[in-house]
N, C-alpha and C. Protein backbone atom coordinates (compact mmCIF):
# COMPACT_ATOMS: atom_id res chain seq x y z
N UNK A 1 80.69 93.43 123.37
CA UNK A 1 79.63 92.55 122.89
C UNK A 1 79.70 92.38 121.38
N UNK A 2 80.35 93.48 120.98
CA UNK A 2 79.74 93.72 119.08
C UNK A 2 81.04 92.16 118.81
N UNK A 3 82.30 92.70 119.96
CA UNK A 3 83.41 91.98 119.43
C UNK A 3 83.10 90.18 119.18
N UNK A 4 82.34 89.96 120.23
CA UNK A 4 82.28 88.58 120.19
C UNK A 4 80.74 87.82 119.34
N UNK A 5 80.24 88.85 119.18
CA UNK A 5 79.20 87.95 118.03
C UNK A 5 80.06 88.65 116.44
N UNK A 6 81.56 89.44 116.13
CA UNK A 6 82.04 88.87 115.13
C UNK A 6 83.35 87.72 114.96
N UNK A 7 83.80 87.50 116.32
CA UNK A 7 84.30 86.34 116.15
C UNK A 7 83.67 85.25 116.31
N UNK A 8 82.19 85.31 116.77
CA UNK A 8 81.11 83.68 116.55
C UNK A 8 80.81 83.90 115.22
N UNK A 9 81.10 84.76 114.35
CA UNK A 9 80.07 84.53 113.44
C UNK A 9 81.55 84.53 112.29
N UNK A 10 82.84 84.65 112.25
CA UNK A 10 84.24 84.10 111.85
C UNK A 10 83.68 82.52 111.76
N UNK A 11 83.92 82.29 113.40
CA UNK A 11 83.80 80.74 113.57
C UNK A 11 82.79 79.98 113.19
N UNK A 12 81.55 80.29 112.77
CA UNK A 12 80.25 79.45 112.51
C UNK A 12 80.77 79.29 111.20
N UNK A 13 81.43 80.19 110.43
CA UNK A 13 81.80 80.05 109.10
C UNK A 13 82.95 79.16 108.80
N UNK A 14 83.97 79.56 109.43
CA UNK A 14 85.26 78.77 109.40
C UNK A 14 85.83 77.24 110.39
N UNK A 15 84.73 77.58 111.57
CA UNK A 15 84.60 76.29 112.51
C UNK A 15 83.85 76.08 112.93
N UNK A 16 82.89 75.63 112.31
CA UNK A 16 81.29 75.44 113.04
C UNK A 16 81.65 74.75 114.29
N UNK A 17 82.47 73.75 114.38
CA UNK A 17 81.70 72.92 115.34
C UNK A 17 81.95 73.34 116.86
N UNK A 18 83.11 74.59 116.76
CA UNK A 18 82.49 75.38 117.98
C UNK A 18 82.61 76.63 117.96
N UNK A 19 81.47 77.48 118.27
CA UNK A 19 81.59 79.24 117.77
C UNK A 19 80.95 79.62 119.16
N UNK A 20 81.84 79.88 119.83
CA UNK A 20 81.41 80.47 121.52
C UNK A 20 81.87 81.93 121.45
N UNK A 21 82.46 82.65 120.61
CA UNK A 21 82.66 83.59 120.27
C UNK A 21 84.38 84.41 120.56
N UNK A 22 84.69 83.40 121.50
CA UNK A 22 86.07 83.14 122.06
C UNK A 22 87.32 83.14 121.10
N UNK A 23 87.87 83.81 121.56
CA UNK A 23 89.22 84.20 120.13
C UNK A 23 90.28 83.11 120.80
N UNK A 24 90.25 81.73 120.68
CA UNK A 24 91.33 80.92 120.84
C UNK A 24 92.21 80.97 120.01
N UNK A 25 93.46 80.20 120.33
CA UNK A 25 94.74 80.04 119.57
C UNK A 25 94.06 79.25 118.32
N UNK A 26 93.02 78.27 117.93
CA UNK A 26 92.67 78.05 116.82
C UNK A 26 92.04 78.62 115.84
N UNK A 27 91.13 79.77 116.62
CA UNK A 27 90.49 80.76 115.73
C UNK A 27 91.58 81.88 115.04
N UNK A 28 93.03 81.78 115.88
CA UNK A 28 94.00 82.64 115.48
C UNK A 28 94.30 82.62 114.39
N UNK A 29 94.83 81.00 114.61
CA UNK A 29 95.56 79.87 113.51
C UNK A 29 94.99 80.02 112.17
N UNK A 30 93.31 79.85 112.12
CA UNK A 30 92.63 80.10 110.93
C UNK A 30 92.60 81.36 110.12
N UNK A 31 92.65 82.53 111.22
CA UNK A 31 92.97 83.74 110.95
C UNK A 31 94.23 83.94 110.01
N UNK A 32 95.74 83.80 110.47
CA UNK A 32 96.84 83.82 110.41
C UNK A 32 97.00 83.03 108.83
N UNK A 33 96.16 81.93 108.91
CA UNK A 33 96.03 81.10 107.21
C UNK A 33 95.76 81.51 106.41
N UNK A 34 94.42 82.26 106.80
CA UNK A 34 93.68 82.83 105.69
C UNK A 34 94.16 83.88 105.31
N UNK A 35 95.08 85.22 105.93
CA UNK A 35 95.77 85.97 105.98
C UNK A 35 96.76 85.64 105.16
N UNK A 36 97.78 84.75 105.19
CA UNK A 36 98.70 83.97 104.54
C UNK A 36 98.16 83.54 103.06
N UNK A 37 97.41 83.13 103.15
CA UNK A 37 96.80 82.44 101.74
C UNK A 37 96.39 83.74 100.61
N UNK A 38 95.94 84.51 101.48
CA UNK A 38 94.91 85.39 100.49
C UNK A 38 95.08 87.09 100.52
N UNK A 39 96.11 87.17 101.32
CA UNK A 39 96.71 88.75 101.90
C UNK A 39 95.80 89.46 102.70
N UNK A 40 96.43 90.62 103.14
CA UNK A 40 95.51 91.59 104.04
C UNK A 40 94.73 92.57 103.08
N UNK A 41 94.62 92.63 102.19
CA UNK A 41 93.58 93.40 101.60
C UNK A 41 93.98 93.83 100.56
């Protein structure tokens, strides 16, 4: 449960226009960018 209200709440931020809490290949994609762009920590 904890897992999927923090990937709705990833997506309300990064894709509002749909945050079902669902780790799709687009929520990956955004992941994988932002990762890319800005490093792992």
């Amino acid at each position: 449960m904890q897992q999927i209200r923090v990937i709705a709440a990833f997506q309300m931020h990064f894709r509002p226009a749909r945050w079902d809490g669902i780790a799709d290949a687009e929520s990956q994609a955004i992941a994988e960018a932002l990762l890319e762009k800005y490093g792992q920590g």
